[in-house]
C-alpha atoms as a PDB file:
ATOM      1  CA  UNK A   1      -0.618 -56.997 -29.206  1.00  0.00           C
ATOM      2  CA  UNK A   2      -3.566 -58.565 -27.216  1.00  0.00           C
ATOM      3  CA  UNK A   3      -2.905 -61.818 -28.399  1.00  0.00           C
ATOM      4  CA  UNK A   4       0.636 -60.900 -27.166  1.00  0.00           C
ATOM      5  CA  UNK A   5      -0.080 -59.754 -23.638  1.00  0.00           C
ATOM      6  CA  UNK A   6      -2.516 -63.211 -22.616  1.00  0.00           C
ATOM      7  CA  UNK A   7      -0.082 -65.629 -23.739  1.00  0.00           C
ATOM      8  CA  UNK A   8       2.975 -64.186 -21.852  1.00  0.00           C
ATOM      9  CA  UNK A   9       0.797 -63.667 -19.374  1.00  0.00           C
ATOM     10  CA  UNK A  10      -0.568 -67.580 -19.622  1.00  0.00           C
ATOM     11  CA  UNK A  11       2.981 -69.000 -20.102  1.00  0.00           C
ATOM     12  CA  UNK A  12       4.354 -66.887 -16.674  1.00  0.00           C
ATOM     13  CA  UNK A  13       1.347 -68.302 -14.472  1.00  0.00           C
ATOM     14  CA  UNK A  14       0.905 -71.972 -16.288  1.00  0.00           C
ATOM     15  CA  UNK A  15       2.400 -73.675 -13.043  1.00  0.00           C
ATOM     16  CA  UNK A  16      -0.248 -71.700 -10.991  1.00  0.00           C
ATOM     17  CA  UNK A  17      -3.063 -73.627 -13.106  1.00  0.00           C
ATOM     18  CA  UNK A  18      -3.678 -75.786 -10.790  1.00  0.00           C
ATOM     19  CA  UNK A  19      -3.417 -74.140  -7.152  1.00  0.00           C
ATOM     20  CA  UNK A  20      -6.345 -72.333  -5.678  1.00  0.00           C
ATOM     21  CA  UNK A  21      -7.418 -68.623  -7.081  1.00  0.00           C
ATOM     22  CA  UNK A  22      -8.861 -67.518  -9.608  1.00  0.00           C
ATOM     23  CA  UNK A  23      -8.562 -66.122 -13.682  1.00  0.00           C
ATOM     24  CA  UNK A  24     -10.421 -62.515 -14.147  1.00  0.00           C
ATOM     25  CA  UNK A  25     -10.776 -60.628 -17.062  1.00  0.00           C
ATOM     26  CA  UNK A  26      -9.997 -59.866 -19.818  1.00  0.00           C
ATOM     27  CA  UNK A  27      -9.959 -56.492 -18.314  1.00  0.00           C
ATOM     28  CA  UNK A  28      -8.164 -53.165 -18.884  1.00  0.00           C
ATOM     29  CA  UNK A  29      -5.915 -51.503 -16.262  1.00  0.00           C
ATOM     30  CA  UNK A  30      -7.078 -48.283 -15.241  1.00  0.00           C
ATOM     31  CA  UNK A  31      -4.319 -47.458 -11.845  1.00  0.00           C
ATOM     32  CA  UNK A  32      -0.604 -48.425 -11.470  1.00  0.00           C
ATOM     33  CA  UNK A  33       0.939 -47.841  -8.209  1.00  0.00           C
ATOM     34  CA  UNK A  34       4.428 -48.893  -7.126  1.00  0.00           C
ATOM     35  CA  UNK A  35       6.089 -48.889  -3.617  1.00  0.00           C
ATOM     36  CA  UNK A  36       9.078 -49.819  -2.048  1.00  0.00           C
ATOM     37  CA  UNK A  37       9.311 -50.955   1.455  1.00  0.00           C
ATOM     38  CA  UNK A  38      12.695 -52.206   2.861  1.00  0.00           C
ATOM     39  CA  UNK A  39      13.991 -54.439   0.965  1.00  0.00           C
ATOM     40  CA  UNK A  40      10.920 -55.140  -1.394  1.00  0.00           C
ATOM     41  CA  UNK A  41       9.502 -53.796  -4.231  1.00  0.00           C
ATOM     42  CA  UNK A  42       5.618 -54.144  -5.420  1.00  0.00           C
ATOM     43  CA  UNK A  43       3.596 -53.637  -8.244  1.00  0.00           C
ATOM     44  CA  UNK A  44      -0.196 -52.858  -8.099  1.00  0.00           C
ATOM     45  CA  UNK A  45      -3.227 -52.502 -10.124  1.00  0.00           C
ATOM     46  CA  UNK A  46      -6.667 -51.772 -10.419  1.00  0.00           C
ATOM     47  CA  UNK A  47      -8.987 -52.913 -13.233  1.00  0.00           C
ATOM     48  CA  UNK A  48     -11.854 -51.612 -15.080  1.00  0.00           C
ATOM     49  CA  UNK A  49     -14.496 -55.205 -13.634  1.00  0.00           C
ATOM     50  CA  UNK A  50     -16.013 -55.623 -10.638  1.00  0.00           C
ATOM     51  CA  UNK A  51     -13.918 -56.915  -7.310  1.00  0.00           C
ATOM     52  CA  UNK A  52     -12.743 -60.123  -7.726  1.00  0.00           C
ATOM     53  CA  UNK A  53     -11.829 -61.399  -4.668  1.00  0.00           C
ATOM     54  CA  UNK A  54     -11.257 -65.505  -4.402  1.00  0.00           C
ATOM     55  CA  UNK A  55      -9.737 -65.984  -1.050  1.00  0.00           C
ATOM     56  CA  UNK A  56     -11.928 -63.741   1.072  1.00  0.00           C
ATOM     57  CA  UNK A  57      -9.231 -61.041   1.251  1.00  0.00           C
ATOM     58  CA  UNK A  58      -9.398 -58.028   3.159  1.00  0.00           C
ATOM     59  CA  UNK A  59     -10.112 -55.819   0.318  1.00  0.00           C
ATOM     60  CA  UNK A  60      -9.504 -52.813  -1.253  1.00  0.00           C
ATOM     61  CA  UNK A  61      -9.624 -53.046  -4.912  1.00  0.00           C
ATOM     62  CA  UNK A  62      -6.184 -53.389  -5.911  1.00  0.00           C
ATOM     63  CA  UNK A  63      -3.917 -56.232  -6.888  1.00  0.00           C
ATOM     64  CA  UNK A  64      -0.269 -56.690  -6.474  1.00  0.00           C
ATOM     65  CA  UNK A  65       2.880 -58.079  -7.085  1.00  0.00           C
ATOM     66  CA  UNK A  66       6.102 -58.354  -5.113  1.00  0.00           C
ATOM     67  CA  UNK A  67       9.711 -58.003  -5.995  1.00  0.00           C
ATOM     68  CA  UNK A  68      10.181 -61.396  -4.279  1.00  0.00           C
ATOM     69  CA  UNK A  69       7.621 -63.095  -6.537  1.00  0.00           C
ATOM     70  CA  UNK A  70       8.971 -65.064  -9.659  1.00  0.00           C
ATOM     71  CA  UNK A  71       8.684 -63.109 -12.824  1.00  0.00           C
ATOM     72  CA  UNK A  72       8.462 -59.875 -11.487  1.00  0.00           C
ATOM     73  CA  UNK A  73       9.969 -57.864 -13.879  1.00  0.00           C
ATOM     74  CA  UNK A  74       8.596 -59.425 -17.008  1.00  0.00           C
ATOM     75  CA  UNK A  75       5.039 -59.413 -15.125  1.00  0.00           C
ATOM     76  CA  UNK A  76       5.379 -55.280 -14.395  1.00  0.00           C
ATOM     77  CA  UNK A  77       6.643 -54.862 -17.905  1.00  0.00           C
ATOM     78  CA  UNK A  78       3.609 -56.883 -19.027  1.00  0.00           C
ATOM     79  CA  UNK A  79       1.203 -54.666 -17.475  1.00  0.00           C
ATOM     80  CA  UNK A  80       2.163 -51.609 -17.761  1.00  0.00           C
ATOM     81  CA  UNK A  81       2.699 -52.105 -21.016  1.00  0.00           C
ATOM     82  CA  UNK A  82      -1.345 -53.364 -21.130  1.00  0.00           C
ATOM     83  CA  UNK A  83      -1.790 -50.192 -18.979  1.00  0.00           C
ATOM     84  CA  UNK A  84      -0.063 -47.578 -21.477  1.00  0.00           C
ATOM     85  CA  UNK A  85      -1.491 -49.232 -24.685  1.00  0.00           C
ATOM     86  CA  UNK A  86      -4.969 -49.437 -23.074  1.00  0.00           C
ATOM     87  CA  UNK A  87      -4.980 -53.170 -23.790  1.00  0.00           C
ATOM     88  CA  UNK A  88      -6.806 -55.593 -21.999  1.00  0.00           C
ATOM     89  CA  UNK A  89      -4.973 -58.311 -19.755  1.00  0.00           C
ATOM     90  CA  UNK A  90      -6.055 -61.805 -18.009  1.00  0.00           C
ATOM     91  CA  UNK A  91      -4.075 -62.696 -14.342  1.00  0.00           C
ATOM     92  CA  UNK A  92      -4.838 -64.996 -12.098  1.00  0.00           C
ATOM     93  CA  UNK A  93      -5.171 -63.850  -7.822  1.00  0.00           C
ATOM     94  CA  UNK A  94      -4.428 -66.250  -5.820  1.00  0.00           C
ATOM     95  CA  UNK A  95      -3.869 -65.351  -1.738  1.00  0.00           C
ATOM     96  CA  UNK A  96      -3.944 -62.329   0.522  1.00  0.00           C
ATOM     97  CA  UNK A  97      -0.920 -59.892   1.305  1.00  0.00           C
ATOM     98  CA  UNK A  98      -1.026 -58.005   4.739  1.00  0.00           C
ATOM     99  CA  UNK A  99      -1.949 -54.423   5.046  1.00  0.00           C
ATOM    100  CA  UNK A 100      -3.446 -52.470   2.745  1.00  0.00           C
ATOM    101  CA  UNK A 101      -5.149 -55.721   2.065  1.00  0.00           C
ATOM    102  CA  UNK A 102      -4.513 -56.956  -1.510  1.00  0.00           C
ATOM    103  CA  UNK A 103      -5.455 -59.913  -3.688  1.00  0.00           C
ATOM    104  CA  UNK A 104      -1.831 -61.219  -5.038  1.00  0.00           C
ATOM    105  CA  UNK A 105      -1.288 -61.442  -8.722  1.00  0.00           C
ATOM    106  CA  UNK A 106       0.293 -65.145  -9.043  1.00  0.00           C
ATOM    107  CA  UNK A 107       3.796 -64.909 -11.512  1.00  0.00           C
END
């Protein structure tokens, strides 16, 4: 199931190889939170490593994804699949979202 998780995970962010960010893990998901605000839906994790923060970010430990972002869906079902299985997962963060200051998991 590993194996599983890091290669969807590789094939939804493979266009993001080459922008600016950064890999981290593999690490396990220890707190999902969602949230929906007008019209938009996020995602958001923490992870059982140390803060990984690549674009100087605002930060308060968690990572997120948005409704608007490509792969959404598959990306939440991804992790909290990782997160219910206790199964480690790799993303990649690339830029900062506006209050409460998050890292952005790339899709």
């Amino acid at each position: 199931m590993k194996k599983y998780i890091v290669l969807i995970l590789t094939i939804l962010l493979s266009g993001k190889l080459l922008a600016a960010g950064q890999w981290i893990g593999p690490a396990k998901i220890t707190k999902v939170w969602t949230q929906h605000s007008g019209n938009n839906d996020t995602f958001s994790i923490q992870l059982d490593t140390p803060v990984v923060n690549p674009d100087n970010c605002q930060y308060n430990g968690w990572y997120r994804i948005t409704a608007a972002d490509s792969g959404y869906k598959t990306a939440v079902s991804v992790l909290l699949s990782a997160y219910a299985t206790g199964k480690e997962v790799r993303i990649f963060l690339s830029g900062c979202v506006a209050h409460p200051y998050f890292s952005n998991i790339e899709m």
